[in-house]
C-alpha atoms as a PDB file:
ATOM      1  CA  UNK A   1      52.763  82.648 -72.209  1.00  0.00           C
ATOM      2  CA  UNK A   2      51.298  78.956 -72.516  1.00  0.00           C
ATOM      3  CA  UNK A   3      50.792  77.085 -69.707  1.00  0.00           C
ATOM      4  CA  UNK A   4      53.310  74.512 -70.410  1.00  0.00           C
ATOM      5  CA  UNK A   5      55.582  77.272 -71.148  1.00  0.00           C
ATOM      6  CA  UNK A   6      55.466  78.807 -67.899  1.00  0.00           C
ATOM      7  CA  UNK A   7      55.264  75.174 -65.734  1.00  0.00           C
ATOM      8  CA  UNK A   8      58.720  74.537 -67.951  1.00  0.00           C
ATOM      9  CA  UNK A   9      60.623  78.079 -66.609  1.00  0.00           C
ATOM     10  CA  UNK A  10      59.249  77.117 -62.889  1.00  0.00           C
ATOM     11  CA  UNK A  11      60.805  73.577 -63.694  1.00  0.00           C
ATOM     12  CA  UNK A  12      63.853  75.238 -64.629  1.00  0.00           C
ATOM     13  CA  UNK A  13      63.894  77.399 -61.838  1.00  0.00           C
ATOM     14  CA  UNK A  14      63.249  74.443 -59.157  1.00  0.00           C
ATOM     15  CA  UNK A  15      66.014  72.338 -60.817  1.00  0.00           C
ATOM     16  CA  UNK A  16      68.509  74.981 -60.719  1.00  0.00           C
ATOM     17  CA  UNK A  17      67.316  75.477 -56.802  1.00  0.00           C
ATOM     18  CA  UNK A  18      67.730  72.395 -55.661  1.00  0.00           C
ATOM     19  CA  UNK A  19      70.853  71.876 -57.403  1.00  0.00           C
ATOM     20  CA  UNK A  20      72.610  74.465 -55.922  1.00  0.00           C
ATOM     21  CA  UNK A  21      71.115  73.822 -52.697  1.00  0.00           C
ATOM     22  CA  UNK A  22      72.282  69.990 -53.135  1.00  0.00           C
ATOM     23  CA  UNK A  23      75.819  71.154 -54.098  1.00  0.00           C
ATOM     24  CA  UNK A  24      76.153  73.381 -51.009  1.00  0.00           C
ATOM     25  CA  UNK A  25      74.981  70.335 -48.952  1.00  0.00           C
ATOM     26  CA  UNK A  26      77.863  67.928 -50.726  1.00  0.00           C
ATOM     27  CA  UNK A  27      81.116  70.045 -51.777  1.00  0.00           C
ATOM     28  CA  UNK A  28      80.222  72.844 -49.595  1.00  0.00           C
ATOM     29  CA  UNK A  29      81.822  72.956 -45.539  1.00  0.00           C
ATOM     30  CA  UNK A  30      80.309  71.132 -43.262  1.00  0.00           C
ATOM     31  CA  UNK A  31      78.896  72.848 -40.276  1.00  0.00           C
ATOM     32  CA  UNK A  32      78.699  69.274 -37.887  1.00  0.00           C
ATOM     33  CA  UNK A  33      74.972  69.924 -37.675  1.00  0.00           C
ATOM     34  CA  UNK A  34      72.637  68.644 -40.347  1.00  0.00           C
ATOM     35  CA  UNK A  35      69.927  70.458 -39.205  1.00  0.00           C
ATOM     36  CA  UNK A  36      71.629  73.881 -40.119  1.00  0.00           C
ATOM     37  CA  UNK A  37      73.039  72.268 -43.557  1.00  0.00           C
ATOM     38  CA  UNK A  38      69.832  71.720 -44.681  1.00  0.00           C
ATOM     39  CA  UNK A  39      68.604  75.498 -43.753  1.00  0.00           C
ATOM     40  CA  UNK A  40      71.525  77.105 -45.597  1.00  0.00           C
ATOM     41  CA  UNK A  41      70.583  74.887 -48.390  1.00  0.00           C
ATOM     42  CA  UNK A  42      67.449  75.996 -48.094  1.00  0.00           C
ATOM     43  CA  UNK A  43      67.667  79.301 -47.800  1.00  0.00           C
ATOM     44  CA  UNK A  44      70.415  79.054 -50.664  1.00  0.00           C
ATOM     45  CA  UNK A  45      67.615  77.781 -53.107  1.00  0.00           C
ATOM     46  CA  UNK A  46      65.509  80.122 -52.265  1.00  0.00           C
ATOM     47  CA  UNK A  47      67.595  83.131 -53.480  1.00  0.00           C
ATOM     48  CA  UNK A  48      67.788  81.527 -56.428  1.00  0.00           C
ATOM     49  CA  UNK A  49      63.713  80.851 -56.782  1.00  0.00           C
ATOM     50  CA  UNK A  50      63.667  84.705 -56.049  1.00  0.00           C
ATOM     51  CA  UNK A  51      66.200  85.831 -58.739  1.00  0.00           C
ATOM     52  CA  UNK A  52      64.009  84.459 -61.280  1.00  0.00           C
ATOM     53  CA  UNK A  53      60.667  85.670 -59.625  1.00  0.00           C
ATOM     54  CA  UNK A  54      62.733  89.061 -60.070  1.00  0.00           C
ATOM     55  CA  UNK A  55      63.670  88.379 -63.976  1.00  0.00           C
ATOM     56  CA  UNK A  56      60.010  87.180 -64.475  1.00  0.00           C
ATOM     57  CA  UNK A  57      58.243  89.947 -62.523  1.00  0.00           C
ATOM     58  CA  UNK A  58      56.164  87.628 -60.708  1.00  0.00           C
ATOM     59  CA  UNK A  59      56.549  85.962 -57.494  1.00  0.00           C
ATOM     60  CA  UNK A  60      54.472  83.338 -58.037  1.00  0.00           C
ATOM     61  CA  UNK A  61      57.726  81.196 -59.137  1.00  0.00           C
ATOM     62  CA  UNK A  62      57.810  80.630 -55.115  1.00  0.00           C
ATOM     63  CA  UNK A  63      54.388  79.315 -54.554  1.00  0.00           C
ATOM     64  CA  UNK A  64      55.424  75.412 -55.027  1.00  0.00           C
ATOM     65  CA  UNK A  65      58.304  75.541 -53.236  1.00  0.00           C
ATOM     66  CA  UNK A  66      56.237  75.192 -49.889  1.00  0.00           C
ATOM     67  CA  UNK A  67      55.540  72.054 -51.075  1.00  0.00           C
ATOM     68  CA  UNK A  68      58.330  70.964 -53.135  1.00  0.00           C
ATOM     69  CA  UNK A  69      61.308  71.176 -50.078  1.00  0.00           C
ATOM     70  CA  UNK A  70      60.309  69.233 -47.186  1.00  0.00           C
ATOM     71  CA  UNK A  71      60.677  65.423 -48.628  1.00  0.00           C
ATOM     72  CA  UNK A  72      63.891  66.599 -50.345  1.00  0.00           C
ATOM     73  CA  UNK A  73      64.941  67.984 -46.775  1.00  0.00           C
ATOM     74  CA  UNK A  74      62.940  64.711 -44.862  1.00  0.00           C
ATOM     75  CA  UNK A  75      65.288  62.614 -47.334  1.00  0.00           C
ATOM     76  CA  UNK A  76      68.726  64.171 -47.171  1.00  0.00           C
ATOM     77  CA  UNK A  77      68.607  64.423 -43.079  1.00  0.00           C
ATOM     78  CA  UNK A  78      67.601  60.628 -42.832  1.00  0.00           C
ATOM     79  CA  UNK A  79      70.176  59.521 -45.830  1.00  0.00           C
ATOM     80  CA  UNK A  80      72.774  61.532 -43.843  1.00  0.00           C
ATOM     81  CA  UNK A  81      72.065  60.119 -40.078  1.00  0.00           C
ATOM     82  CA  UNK A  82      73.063  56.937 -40.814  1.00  0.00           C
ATOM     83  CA  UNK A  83      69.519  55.632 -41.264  1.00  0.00           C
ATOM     84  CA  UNK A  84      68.425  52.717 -40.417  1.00  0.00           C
ATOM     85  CA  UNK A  85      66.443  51.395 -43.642  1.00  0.00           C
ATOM     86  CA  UNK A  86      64.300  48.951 -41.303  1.00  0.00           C
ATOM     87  CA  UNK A  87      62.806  51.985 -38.802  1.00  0.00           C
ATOM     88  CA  UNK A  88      59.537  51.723 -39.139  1.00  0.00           C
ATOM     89  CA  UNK A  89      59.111  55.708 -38.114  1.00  0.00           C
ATOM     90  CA  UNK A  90      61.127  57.329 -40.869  1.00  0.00           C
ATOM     91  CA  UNK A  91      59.328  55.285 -43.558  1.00  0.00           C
ATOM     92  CA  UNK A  92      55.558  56.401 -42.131  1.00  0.00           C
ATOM     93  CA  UNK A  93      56.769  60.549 -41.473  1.00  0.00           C
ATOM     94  CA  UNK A  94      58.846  60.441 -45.114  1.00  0.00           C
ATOM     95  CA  UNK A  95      55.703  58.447 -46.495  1.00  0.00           C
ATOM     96  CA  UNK A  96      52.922  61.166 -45.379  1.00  0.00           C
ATOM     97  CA  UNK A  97      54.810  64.032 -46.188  1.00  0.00           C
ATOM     98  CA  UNK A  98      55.542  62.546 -49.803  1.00  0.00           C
ATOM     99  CA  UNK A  99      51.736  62.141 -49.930  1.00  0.00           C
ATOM    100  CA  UNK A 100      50.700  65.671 -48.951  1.00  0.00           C
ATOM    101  CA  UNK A 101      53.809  66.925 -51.054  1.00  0.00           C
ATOM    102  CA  UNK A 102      52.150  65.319 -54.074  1.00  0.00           C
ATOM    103  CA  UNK A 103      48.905  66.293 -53.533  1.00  0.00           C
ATOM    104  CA  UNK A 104      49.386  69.946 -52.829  1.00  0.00           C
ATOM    105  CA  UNK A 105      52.101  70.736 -56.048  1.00  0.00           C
ATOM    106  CA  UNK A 106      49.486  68.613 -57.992  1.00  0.00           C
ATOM    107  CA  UNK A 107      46.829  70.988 -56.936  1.00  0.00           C
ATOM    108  CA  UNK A 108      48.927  73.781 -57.574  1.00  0.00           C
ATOM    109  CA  UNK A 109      50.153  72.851 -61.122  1.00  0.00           C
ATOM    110  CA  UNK A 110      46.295  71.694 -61.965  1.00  0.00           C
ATOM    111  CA  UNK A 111      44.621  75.625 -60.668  1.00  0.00           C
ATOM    112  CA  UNK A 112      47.789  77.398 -62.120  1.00  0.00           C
ATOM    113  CA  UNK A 113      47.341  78.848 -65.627  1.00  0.00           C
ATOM    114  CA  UNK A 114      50.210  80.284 -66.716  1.00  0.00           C
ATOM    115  CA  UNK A 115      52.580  83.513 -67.032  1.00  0.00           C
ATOM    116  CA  UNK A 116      51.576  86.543 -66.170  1.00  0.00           C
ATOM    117  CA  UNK A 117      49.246  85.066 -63.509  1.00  0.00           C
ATOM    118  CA  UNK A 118      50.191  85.876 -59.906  1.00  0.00           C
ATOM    119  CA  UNK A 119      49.384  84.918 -56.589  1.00  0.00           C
ATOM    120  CA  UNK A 120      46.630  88.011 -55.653  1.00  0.00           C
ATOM    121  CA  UNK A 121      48.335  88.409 -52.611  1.00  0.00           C
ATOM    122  CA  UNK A 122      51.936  89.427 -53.706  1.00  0.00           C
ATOM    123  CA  UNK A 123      50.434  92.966 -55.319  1.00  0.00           C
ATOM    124  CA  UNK A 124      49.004  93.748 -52.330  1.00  0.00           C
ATOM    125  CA  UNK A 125      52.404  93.099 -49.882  1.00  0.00           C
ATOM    126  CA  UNK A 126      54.457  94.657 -52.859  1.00  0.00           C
ATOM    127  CA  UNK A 127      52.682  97.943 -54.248  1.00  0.00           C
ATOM    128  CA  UNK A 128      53.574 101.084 -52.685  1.00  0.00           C
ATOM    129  CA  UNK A 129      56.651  99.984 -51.135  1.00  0.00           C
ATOM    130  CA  UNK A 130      58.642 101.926 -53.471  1.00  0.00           C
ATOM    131  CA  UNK A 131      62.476 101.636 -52.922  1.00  0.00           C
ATOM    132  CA  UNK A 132      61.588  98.732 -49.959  1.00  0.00           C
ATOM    133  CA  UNK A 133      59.328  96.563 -52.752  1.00  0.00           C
ATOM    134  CA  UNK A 134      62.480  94.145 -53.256  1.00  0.00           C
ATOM    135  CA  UNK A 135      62.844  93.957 -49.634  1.00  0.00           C
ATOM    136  CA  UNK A 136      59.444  92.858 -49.245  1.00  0.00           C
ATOM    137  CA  UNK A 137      59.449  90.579 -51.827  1.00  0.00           C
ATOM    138  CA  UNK A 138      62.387  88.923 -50.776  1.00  0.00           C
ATOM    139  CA  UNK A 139      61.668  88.587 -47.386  1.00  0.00           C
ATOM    140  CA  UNK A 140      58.086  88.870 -46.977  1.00  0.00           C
ATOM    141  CA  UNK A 141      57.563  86.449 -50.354  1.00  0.00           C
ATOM    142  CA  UNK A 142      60.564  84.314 -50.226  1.00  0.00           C
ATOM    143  CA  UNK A 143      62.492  84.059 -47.277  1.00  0.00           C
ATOM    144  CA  UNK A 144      59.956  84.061 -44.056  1.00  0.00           C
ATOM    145  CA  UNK A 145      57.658  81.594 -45.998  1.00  0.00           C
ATOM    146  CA  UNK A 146      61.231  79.546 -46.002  1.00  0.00           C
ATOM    147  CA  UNK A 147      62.041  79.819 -42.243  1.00  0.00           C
ATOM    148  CA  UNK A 148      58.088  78.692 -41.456  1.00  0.00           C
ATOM    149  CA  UNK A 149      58.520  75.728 -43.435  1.00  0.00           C
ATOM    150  CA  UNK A 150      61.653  74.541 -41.684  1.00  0.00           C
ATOM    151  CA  UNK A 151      60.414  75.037 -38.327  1.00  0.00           C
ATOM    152  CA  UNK A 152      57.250  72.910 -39.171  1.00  0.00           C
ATOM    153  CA  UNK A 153      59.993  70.339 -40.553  1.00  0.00           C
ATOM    154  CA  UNK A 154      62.177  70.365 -37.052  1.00  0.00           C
ATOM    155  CA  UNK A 155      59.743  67.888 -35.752  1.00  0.00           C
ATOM    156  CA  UNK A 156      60.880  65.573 -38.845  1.00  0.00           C
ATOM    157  CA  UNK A 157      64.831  65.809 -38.442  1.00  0.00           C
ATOM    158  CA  UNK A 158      63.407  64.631 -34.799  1.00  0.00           C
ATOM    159  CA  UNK A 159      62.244  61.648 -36.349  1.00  0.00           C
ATOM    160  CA  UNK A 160      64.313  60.555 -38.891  1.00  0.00           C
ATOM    161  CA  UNK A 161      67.910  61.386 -37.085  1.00  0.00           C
ATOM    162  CA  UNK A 162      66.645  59.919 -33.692  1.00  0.00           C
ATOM    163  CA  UNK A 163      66.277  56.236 -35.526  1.00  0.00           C
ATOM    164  CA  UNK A 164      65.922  52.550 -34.073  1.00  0.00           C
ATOM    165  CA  UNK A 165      63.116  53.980 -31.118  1.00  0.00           C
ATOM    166  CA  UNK A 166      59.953  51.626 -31.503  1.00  0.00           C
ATOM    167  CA  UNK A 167      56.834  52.767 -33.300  1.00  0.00           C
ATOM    168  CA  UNK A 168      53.924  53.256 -30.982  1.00  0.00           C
ATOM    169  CA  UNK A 169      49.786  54.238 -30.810  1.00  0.00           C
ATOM    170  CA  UNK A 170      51.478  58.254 -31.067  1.00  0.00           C
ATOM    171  CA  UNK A 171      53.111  57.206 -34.492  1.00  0.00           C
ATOM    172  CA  UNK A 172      49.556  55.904 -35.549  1.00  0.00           C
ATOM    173  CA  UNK A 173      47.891  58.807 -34.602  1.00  0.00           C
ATOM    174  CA  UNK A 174      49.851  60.589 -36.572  1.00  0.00           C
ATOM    175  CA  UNK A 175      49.579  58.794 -39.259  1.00  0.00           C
ATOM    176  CA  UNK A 176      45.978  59.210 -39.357  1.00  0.00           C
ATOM    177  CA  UNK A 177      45.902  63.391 -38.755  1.00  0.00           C
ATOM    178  CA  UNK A 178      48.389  63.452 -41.681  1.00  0.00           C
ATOM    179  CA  UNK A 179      46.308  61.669 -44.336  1.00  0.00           C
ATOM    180  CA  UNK A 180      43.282  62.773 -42.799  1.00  0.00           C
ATOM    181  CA  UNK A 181      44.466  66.276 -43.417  1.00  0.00           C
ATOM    182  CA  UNK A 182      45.733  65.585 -46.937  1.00  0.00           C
ATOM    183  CA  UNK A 183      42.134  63.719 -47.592  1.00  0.00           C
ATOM    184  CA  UNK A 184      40.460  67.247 -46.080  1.00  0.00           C
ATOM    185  CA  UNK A 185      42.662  70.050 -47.976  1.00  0.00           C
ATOM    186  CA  UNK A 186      41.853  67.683 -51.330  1.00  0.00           C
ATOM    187  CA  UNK A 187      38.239  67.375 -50.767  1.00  0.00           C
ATOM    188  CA  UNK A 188      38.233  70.949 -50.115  1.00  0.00           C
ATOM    189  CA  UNK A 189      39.705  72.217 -52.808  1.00  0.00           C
ATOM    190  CA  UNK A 190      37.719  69.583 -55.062  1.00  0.00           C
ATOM    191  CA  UNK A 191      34.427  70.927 -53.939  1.00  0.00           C
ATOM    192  CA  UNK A 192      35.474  74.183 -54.540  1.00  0.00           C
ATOM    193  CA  UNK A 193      36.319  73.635 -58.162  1.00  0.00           C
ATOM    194  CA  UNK A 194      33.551  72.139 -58.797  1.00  0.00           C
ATOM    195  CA  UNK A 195      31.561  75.277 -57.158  1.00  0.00           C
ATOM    196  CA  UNK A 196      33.628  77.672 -59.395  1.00  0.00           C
ATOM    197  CA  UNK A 197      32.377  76.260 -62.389  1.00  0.00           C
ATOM    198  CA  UNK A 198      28.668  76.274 -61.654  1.00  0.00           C
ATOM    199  CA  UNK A 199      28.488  79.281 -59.395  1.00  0.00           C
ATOM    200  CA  UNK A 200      26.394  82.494 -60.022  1.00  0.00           C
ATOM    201  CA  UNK A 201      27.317  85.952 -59.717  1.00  0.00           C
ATOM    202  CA  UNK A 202      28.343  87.077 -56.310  1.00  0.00           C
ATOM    203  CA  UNK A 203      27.845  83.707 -54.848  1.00  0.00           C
ATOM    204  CA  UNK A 204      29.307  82.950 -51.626  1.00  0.00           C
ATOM    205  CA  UNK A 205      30.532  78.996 -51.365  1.00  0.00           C
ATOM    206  CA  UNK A 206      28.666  77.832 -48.409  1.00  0.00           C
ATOM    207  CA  UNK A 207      28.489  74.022 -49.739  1.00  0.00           C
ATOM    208  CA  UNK A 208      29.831  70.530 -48.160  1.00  0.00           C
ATOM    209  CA  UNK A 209      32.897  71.335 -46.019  1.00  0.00           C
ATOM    210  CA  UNK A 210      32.574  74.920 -46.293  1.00  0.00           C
ATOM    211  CA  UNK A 211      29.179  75.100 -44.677  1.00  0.00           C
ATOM    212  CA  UNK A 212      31.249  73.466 -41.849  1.00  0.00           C
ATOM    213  CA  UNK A 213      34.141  75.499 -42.350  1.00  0.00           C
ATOM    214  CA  UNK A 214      34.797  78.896 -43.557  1.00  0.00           C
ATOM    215  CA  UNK A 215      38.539  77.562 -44.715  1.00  0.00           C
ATOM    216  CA  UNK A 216      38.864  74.111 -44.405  1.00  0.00           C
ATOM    217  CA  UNK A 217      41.359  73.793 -46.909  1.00  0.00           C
ATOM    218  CA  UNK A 218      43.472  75.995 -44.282  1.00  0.00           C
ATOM    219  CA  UNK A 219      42.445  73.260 -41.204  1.00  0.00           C
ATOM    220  CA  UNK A 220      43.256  70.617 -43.335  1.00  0.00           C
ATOM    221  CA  UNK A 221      47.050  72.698 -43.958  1.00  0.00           C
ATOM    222  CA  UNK A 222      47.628  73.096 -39.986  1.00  0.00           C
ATOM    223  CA  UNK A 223      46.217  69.719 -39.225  1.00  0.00           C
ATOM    224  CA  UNK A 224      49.559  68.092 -41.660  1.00  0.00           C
ATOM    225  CA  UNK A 225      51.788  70.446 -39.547  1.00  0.00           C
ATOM    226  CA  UNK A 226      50.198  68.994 -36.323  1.00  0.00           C
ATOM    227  CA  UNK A 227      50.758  65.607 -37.738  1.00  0.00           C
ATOM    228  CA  UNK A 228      54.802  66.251 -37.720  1.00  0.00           C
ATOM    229  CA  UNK A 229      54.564  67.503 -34.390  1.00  0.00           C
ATOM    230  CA  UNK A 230      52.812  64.438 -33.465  1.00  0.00           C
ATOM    231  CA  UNK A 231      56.012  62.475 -34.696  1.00  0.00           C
ATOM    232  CA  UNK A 232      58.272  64.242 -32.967  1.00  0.00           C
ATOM    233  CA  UNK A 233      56.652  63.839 -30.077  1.00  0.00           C
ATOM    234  CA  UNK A 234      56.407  60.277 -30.521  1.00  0.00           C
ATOM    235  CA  UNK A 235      60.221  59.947 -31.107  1.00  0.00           C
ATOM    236  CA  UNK A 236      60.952  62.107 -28.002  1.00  0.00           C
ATOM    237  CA  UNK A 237      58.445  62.757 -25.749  1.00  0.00           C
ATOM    238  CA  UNK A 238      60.797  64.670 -23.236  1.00  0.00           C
ATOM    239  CA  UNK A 239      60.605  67.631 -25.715  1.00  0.00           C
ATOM    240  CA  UNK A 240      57.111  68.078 -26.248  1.00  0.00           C
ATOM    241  CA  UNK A 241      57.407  71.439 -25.182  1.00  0.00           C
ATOM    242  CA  UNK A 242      59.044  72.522 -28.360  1.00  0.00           C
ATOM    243  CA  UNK A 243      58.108  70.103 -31.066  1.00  0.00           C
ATOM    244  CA  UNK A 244      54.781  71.879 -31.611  1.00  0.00           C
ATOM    245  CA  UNK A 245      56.292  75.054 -32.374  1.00  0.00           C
ATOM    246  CA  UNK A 246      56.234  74.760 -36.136  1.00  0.00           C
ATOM    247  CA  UNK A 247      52.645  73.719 -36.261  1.00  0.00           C
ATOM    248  CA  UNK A 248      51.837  76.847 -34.015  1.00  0.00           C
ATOM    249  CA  UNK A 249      53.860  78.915 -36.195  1.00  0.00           C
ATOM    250  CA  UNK A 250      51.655  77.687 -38.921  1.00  0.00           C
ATOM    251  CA  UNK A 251      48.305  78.600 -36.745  1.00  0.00           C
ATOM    252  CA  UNK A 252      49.629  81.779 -36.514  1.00  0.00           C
ATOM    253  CA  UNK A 253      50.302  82.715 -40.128  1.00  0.00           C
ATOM    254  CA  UNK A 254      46.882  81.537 -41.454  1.00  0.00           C
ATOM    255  CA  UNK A 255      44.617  83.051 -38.717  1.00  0.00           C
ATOM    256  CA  UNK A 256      46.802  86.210 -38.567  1.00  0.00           C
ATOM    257  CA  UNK A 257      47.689  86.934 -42.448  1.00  0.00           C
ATOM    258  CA  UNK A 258      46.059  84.378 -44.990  1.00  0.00           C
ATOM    259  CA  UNK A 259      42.270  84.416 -43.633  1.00  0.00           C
ATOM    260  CA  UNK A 260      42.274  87.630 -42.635  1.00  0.00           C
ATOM    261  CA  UNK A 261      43.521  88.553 -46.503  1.00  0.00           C
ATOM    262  CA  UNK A 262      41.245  86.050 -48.435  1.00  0.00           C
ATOM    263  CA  UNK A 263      38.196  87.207 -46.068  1.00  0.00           C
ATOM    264  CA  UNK A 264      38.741  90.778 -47.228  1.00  0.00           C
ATOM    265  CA  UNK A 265      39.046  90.067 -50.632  1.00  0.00           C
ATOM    266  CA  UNK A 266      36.044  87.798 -50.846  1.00  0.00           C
ATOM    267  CA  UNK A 267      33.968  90.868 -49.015  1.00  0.00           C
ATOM    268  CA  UNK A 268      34.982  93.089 -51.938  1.00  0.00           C
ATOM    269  CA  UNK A 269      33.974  90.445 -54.239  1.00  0.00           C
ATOM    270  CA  UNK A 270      30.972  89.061 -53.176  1.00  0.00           C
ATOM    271  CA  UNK A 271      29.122  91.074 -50.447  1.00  0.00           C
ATOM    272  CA  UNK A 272      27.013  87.973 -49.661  1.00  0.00           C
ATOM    273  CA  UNK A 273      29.779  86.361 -47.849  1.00  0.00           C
ATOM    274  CA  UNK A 274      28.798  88.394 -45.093  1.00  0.00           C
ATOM    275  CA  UNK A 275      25.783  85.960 -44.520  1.00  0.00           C
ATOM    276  CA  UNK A 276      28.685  82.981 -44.601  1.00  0.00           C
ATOM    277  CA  UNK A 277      30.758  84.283 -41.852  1.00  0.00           C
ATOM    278  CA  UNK A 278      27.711  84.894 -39.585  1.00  0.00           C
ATOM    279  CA  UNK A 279      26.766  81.457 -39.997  1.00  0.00           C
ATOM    280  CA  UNK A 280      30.132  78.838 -40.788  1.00  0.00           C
ATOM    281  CA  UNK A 281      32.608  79.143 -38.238  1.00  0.00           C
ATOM    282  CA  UNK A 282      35.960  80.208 -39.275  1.00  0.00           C
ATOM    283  CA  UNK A 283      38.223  77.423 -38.754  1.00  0.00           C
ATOM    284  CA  UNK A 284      37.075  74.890 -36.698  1.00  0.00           C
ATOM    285  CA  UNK A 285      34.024  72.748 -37.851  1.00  0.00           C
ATOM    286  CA  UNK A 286      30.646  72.131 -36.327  1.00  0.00           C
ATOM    287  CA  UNK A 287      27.211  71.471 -38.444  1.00  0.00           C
ATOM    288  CA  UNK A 288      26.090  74.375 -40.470  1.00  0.00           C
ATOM    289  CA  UNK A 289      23.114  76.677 -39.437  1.00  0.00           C
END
């Protein structure tokens, strides 16, 4: 299947998501609590991402919607808390999640070349699961990748619900870690494409940010999430004790599943990575050996 053929199905798929997720949130009951509307819409949209990942035999039809959700869900909460279109603080959170929104399902839709290509990692959580392998997909695909997302986005209905608070030096900050991320994860990924087209065989990318970084397309992720944490601290500072959560959620999932995963496979692949991971830290930068 052509590229544009298979970027039209996932635009089918998305449209029929958020539609039903969009009619739940406006003809469906209300629960009195936005913040739950918005995660049975969620979920709701989900299931239907995953029925056609199951009609397509490939879960890769979920791999936008991490990025895809969270203005829709930014948007609705503020529209629906009687926003204030003057607050300064909605604007800048709505405005830097938009940006890394754009750039990430860019990103995705540029490296993504069509039907029957997926993700690597799905195989490996599916195969030999037998009877459980539509369990796994649906949870371990589908739904948990959901839930993460929304706790990273609690920080937001913070923000954009808790209106008419001035903006101060916390909002700025970040402001800054948000599009500083974004400007990270792109230059990242832009040095790496431009490594995969020159590289020889077995070649380890050691080069720019990754001799600084074994993953700093992954810091660059977390340090977004951090930046909504920052807001909602900024908004209410009496609950920083929970409005971090989501961002060390996200910690958690890429130093406990994806870099342990793409480490492995790029050992298989190209024994000389060894040499990188004695030499680049994982995660956090400092100046290459």
């Amino acid at each position: 299947m052509s590229k544009a053929a298979s970027l039209t199905r996932v635009g089918l798929a998305y449209v029929l998501a958020i539609a039903v997720g969009a009619a739940w949130l406006y003809l469906g009951p209300d629960t009195d609590h936005l913040w739950l509307d918005g995660l049975i819409a969620d979920v709701l949209a989900t299931l239907v991402i995953f029925v056609f990942s199951r009609i397509h035999h490939n879960s890769s039809f979920y791999d936008a919607y991490w990025s895809v959700l969270p203005p829709l869900l930014a948007i609705y909460w503020w529209s629906e808390s009687t926003p204030d279109v003057n607050d300064l603080r909605a604007w800048l959170v709505i405005g830097v999640i938009l940006v890394w929104a754009v750039r990430l399902t860019g990103n995705w839709i540029y490296a993504f070349p069509g039907f029957p290509h997926e993700d690597w990692r799905y195989p490996l959580l599916k195969d030999g699961k037998g009877s459980m392998e539509p369990l796994v997909d649906l949870f371990a695909i589908h739904v948990v990748p959901t839930l993460q997302v929304f706790l990273g986005m609690v920080p937001v209905y913070v923000a954009v619900t808790r209106t008419g608070r001035d903006v101060g030096w916390l909002d700025i900050v970040a402001v800054v870690v948000g599009l500083g991320s974004v400007a990270l994860t792109y230059t990242a990924d832009l040095q790496m494409y431009r490594f995969a087209r020159t590289k020889q065989p077995g070649q380890a990318m050691d080069q720019g940010l990754w001799g600084w970084s074994r993953h700093p397309n992954y810091l660059g992720e977390i340090g977004f999430w951090l930046s909504l944490g920052i807001f909602g601290l900024a908004t209410s500072p009496s609950d920083w004790w929970w409005v971090f959560v989501g961002a060390l959620a996200m910690v958690a999932l890429f130093l406990g599943a994806s870099i342990p995963m793409m480490e492995e496979r790029s050992l298989e692949r190209r024994p000389s990575y060894q040499d990188v991971i004695d030499r680049v830290p994982k995660l956090l930068p400092r100046p290459p050996r």
